[in-house]
N, C-alpha and C. Protein backbone atom coordinates (compact mmCIF):
# COMPACT_ATOMS: atom_id res chain seq x y z
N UNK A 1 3.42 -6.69 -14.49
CA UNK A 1 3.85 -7.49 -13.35
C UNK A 1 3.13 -7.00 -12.10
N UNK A 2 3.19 -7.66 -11.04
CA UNK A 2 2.50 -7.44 -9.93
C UNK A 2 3.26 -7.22 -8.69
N UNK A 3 3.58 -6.69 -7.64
CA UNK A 3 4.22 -6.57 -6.61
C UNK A 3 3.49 -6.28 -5.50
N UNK A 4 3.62 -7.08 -4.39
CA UNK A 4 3.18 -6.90 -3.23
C UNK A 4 4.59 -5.90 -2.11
N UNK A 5 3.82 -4.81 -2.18
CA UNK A 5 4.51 -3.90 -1.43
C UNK A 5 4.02 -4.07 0.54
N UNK A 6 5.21 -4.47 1.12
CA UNK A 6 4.79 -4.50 3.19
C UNK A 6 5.34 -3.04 3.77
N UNK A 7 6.03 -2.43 2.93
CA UNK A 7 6.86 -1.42 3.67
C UNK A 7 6.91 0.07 3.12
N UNK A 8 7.81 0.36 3.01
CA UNK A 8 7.94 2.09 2.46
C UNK A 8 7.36 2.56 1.28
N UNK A 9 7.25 1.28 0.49
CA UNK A 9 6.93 1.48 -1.22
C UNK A 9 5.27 1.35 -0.88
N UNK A 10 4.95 1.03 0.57
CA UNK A 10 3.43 1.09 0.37
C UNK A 10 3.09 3.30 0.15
N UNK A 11 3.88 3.96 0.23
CA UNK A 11 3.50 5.12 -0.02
C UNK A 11 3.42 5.31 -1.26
N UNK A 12 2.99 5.90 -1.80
CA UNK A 12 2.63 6.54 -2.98
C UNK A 12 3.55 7.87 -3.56
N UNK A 13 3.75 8.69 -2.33
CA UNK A 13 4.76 9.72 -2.70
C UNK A 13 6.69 8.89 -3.25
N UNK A 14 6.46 8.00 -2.50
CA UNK A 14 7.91 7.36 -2.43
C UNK A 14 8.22 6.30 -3.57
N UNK A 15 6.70 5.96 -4.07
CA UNK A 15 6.86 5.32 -5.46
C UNK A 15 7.11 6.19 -6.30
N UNK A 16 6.14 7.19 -6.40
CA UNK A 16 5.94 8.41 -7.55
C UNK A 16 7.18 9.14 -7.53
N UNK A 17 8.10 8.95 -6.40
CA UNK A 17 9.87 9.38 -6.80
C UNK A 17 10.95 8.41 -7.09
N UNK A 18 10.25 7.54 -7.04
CA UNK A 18 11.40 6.19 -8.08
C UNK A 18 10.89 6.10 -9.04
N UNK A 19 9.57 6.01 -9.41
CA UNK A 19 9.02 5.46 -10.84
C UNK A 19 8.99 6.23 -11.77
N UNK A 20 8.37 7.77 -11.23
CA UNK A 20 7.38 8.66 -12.06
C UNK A 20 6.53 8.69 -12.37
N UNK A 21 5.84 8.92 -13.57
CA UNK A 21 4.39 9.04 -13.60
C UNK A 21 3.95 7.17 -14.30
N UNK A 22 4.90 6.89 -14.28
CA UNK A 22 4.12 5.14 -14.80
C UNK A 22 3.80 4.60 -13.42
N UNK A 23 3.64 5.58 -11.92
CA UNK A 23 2.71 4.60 -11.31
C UNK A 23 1.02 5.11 -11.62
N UNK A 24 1.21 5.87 -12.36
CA UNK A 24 -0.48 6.26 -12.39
C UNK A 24 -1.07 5.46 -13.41
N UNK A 25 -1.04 4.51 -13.70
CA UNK A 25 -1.00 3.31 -15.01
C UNK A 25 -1.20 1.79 -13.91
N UNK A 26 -1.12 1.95 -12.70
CA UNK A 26 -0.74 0.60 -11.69
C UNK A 26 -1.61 0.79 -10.95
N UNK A 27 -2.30 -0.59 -11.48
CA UNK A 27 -3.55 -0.42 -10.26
C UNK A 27 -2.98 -1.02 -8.77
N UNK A 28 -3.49 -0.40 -7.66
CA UNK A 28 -3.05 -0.49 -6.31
C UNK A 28 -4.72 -1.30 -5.50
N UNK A 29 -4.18 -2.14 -4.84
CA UNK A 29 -5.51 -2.67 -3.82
C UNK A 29 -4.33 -3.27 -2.78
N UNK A 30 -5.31 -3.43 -1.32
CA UNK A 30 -5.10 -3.98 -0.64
C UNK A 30 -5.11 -5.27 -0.48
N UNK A 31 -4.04 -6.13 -0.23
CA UNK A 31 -3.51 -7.09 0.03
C UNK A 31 -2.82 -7.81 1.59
N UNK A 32 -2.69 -9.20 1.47
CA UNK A 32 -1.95 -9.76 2.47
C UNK A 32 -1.40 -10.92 2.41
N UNK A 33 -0.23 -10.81 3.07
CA UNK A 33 0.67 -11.88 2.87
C UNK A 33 0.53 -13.05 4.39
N UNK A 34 -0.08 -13.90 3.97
CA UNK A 34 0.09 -15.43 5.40
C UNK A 34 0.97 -15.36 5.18
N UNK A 35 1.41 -16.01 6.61
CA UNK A 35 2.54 -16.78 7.55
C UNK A 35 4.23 -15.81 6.89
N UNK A 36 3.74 -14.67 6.82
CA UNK A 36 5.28 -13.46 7.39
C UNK A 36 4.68 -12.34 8.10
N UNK A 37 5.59 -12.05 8.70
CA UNK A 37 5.96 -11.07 9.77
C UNK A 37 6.50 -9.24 9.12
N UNK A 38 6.03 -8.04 10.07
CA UNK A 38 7.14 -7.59 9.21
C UNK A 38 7.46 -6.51 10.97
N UNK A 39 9.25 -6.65 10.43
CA UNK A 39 9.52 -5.67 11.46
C UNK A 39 11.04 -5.29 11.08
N UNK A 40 11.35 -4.48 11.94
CA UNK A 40 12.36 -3.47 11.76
C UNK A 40 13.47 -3.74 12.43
N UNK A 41 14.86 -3.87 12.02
CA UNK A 41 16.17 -4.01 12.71
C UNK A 41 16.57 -2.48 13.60
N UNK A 42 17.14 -2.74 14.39
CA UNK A 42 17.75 -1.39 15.47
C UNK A 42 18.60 -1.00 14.30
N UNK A 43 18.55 0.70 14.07
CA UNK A 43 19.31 1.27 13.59
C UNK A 43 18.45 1.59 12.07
N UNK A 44 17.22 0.69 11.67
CA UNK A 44 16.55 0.82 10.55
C UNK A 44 15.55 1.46 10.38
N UNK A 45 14.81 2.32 9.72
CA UNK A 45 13.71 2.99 9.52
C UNK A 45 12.71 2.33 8.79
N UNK A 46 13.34 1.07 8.13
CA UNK A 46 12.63 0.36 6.97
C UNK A 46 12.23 -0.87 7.64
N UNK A 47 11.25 -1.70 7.08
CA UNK A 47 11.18 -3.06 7.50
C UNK A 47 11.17 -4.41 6.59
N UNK A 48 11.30 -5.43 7.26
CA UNK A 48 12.10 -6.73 6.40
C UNK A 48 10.87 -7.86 6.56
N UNK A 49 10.83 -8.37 5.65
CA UNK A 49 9.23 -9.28 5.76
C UNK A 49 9.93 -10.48 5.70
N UNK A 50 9.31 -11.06 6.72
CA UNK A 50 10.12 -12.81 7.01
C UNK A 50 9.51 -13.99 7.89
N UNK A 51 9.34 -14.77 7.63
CA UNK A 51 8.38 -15.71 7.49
C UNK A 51 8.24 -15.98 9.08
N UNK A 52 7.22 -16.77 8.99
CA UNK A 52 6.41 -16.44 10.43
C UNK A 52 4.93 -17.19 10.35
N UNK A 53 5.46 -18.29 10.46
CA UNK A 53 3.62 -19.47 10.35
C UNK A 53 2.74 -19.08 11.13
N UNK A 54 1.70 -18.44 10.62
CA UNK A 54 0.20 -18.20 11.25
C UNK A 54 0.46 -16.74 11.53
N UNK A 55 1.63 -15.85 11.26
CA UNK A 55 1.55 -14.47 10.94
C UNK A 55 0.89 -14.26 9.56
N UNK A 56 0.48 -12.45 9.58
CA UNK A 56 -0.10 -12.13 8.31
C UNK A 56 0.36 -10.97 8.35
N UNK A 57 0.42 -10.32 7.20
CA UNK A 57 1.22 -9.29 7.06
C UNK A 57 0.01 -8.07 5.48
N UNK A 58 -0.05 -6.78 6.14
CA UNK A 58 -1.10 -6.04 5.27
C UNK A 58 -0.18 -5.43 4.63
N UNK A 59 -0.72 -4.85 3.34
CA UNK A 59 0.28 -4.30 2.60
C UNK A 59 -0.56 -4.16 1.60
N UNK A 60 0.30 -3.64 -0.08
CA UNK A 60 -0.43 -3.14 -1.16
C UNK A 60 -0.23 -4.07 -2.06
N UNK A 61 -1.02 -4.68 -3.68
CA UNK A 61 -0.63 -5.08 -4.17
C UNK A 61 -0.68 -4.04 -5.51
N UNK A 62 0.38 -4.02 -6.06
CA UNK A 62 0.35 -3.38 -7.46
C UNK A 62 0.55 -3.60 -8.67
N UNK A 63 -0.34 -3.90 -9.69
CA UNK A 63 -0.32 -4.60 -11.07
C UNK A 63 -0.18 -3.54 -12.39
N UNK A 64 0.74 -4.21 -12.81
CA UNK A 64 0.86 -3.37 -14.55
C UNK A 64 2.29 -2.59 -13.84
N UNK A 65 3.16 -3.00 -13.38
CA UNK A 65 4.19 -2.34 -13.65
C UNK A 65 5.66 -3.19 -14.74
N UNK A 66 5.66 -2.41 -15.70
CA UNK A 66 6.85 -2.82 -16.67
C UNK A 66 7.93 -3.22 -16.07
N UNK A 67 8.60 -3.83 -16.99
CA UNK A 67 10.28 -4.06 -16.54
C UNK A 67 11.36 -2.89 -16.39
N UNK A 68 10.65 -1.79 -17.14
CA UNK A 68 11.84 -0.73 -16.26
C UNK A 68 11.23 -0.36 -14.92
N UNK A 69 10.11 -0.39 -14.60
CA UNK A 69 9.75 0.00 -13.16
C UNK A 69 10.23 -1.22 -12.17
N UNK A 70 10.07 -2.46 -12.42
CA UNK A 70 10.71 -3.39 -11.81
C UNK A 70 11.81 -3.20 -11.39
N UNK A 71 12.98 -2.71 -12.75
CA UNK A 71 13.99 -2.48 -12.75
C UNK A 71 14.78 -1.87 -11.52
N UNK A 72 13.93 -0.48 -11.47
CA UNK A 72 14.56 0.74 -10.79
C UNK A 72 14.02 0.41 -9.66
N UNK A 73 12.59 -0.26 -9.04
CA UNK A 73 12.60 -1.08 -7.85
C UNK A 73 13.69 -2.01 -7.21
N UNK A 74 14.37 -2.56 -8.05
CA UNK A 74 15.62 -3.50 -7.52
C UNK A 74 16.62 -3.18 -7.07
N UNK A 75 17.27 -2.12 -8.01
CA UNK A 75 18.03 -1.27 -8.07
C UNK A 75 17.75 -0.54 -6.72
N UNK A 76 16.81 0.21 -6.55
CA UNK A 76 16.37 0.81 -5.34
C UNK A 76 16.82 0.00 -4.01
N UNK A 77 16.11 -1.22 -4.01
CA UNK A 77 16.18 -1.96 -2.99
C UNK A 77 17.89 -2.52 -2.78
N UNK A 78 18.62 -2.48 -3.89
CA UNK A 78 19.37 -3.35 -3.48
C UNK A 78 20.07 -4.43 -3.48
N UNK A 79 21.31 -4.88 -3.03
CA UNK A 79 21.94 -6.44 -3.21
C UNK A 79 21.53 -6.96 -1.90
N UNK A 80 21.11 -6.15 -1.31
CA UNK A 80 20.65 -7.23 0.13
C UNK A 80 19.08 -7.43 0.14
N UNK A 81 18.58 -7.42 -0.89
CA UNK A 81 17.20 -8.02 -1.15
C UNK A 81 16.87 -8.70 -2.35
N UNK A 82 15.75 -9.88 -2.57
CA UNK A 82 16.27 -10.67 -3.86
C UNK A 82 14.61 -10.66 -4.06
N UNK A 83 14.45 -10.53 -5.24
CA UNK A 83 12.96 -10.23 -5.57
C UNK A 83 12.19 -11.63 -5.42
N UNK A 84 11.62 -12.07 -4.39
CA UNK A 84 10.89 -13.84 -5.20
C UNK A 84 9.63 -13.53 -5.04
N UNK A 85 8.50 -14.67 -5.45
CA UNK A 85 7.55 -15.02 -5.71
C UNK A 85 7.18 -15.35 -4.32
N UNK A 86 5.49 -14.80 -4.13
CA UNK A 86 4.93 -14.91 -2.91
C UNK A 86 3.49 -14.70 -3.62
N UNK A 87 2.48 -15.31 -2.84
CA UNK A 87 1.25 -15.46 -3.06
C UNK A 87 0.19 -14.60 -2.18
N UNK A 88 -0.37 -13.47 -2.51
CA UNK A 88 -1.13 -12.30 -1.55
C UNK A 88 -2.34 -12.63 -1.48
N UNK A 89 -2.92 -12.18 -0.71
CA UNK A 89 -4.38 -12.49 -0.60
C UNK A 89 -5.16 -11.10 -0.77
N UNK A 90 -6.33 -10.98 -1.47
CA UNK A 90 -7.06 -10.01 -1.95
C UNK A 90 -8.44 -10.32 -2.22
N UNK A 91 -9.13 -9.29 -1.86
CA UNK A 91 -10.96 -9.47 -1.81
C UNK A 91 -11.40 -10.42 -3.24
N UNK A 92 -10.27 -9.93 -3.95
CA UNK A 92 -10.64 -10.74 -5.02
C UNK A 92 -10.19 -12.35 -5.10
N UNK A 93 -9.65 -13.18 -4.17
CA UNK A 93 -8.47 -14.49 -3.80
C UNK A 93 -7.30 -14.02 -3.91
N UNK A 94 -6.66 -15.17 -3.96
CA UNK A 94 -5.22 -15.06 -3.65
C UNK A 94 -4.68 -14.79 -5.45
N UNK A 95 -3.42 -14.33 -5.32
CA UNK A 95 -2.43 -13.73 -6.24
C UNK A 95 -1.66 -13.60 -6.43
N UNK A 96 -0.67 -14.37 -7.68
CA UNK A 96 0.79 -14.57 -7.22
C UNK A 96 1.74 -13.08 -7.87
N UNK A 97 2.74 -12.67 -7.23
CA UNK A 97 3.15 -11.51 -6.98
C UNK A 97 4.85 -11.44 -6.78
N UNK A 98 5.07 -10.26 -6.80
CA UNK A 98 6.47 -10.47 -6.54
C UNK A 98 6.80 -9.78 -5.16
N UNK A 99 7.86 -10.07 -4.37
CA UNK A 99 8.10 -9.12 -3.33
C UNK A 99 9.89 -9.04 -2.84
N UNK A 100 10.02 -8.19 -2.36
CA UNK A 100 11.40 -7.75 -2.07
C UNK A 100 11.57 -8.59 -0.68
N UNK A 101 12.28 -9.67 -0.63
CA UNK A 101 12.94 -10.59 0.90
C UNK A 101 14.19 -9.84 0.87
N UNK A 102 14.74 -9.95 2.38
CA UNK A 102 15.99 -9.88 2.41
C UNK A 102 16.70 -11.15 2.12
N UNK A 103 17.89 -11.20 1.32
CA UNK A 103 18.46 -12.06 1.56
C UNK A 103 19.36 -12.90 2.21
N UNK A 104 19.80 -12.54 3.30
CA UNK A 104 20.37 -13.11 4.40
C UNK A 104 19.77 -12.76 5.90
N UNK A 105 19.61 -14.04 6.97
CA UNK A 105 18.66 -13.88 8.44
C UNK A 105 19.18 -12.16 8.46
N UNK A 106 17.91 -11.92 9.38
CA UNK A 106 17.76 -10.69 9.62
C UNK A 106 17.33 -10.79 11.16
N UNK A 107 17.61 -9.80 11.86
CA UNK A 107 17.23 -9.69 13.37
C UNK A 107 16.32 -8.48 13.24
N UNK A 108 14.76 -8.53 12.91
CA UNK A 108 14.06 -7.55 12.82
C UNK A 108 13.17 -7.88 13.86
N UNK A 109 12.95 -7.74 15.17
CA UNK A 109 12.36 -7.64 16.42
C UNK A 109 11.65 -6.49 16.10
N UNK A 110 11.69 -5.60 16.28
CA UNK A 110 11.32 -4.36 16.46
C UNK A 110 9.90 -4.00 15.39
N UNK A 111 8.79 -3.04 16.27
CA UNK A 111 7.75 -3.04 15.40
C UNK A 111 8.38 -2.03 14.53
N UNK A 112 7.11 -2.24 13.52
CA UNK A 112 7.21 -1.09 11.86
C UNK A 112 6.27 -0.44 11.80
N UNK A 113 5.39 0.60 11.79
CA UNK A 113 4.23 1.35 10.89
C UNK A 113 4.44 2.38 9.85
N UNK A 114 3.65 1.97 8.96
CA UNK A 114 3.70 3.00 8.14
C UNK A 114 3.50 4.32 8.73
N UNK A 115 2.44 4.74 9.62
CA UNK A 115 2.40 6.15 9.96
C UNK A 115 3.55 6.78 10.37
N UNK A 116 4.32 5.48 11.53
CA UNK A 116 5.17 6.23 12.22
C UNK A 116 6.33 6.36 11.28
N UNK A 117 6.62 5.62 10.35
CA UNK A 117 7.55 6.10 9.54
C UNK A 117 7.58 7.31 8.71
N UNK A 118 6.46 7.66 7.94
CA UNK A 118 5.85 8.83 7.71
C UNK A 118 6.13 9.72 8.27
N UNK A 119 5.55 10.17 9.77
CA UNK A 119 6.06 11.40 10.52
C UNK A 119 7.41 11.50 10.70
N UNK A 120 7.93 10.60 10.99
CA UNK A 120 9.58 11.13 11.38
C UNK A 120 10.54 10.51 10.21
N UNK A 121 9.91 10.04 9.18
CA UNK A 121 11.49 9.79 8.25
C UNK A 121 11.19 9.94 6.86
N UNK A 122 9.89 10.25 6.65
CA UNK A 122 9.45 10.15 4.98
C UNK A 122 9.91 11.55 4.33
N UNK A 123 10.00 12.81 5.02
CA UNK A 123 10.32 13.68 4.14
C UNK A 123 11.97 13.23 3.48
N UNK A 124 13.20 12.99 4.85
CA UNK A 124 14.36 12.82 4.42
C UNK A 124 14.62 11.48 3.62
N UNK A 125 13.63 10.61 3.92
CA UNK A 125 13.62 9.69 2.62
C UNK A 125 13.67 10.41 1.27
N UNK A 126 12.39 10.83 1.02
CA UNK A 126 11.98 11.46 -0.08
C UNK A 126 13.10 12.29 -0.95
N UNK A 127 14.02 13.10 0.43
CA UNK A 127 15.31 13.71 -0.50
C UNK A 127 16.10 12.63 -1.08
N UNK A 128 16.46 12.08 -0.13
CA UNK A 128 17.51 10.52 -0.66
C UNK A 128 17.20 9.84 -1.90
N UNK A 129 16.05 9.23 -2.04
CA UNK A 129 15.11 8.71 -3.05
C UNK A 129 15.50 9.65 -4.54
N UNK A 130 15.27 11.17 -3.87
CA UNK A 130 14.85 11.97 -5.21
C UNK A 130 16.67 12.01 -5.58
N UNK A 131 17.28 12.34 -5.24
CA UNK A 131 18.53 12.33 -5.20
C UNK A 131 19.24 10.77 -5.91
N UNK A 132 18.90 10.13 -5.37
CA UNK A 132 19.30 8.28 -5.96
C UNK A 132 18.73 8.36 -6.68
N UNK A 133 18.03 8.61 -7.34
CA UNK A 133 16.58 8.54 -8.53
C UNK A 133 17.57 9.04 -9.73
N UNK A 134 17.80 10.95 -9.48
CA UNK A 134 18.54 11.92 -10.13
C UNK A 134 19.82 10.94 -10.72
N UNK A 135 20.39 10.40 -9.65
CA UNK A 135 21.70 9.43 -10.28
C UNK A 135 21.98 8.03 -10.97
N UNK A 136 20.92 7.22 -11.50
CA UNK A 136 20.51 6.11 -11.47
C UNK A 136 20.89 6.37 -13.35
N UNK A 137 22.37 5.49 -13.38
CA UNK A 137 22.37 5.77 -15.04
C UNK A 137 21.27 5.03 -16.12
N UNK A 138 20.52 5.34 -16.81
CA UNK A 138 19.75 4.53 -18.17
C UNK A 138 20.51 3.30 -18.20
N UNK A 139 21.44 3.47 -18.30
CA UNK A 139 22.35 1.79 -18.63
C UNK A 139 22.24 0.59 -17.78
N UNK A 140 22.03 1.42 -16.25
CA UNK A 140 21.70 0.51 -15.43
C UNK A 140 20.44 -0.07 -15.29
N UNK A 141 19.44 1.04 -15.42
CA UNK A 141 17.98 0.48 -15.15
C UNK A 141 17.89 -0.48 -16.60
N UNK A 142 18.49 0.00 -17.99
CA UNK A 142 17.97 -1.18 -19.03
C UNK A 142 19.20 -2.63 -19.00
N UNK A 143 20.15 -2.26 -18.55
CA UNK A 143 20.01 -3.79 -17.78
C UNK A 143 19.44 -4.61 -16.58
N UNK A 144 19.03 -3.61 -15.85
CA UNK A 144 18.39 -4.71 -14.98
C UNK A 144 16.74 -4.97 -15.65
N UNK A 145 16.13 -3.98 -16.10
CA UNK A 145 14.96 -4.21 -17.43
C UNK A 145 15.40 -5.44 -17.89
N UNK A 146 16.22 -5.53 -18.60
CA UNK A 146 16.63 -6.82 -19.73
C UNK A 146 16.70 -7.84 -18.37
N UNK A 147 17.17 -8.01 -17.30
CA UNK A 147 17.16 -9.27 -16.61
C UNK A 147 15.75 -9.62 -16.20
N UNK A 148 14.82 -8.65 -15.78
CA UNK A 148 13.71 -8.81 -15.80
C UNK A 148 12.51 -9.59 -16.85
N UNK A 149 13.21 -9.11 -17.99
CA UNK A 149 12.52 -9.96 -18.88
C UNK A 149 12.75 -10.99 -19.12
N UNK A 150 14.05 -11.51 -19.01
CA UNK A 150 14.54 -12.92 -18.85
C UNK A 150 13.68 -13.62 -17.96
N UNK A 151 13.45 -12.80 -16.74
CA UNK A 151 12.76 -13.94 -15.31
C UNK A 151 11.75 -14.23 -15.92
N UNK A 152 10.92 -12.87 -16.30
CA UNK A 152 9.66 -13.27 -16.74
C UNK A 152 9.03 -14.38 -18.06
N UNK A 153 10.24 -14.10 -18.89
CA UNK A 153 10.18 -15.26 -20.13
C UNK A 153 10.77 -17.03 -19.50
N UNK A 154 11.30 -16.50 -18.52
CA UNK A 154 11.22 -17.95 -17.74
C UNK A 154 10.51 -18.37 -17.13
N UNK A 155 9.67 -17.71 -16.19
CA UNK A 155 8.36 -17.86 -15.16
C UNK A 155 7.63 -18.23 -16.37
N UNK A 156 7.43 -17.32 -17.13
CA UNK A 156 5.50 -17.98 -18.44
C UNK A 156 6.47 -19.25 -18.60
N UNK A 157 7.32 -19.33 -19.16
CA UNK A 157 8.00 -20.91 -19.71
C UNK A 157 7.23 -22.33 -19.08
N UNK A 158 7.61 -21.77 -17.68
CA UNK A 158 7.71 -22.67 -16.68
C UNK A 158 6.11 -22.65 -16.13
N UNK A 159 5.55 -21.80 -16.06
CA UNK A 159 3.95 -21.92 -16.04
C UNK A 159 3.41 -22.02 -17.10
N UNK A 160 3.55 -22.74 -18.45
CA UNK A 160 2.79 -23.26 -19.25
C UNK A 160 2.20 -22.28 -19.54
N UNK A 161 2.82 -21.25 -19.88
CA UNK A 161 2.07 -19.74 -20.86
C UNK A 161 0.83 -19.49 -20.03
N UNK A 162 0.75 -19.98 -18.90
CA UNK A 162 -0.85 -18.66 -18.14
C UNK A 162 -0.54 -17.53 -17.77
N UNK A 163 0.91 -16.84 -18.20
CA UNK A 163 0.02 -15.20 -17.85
C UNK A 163 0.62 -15.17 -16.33
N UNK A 164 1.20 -15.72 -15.74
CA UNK A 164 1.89 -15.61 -14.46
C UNK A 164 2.83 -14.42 -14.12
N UNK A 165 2.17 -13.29 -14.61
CA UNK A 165 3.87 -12.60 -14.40
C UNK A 165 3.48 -11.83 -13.18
């Protein structure tokens, strides 16, 4: 599967503590998303990608990740984010992908950078992460695995078996 990462998961340290070593199996390139925005709510360290005609938005795209890495991405993210389909742009054209929306309006005014998140919040992320990671029962990640494969045996369905995942 493919995921277009705008925010925290564009680090590498912060994947490699949700995933483990199956991100070294995922190829990573640079990507971008037309017409969204990305910015940050008061009180948030993270940022929320949301649509925005004739905005563009840079970020990573990452291919070959399984349904348990999907999984524990969701899980990670959340009931206040709903995984959909978005189309990235890459040296190579465009690419359809998955990405984490919030799911209900969001008041994200406020800018986001990766650097600046980095210096002042990525180490105590990193504990949190490693810590939520540590607690994350098998039962949970292989059911949300198993829902994953459902989407995906519905997406090829529905795209006439090309390989859309």
């Amino acid at each position: 599967m493919r995921f277009f990462f705008y925010g925290t998961l564009i680090d590498g340290d912060l994947r490699r503590a949700l995933c483990g070593p199956a991100v070294d199996g995922w190829t990573i390139a640079g990507a971008e998303l037309a017409d969204h925005r990305r910015g940050r709510s008061r009180g948030r360290t993270y940022p929320f990608l949301l649509p925005a005609p004739g905005g563009r938005v840079a970020g990573l795209l990452a291919d070959g990740l399984d349904a348990e890495a999907a999984a524990v991405l969701t899980l990670y993210e959340g009931a206040g984010y709903r995984a959909a389909r978005v189309h990235a742009e890459t040296a190579a054209g465009p690419v359809a992908a998955w990405a984490f929306l919030p799911r209900r309006a969001v008041a994200a005014t406020l800018p986001w950078s990766l650097e600046a998140w980095q210096g002042r919040h990525k180490g105590s992320a990193l504990a949190r992460v490693t810590a939520w990671r540590s607690g994350v029962a098998p039962a949970a990640i292989a059911r949300a695995a198993a829902s994953w494969r459902r989407r995906l045996a519905q997406a090829e369905r529905q795209a006439g078996g090309t390989g859309l995942s």
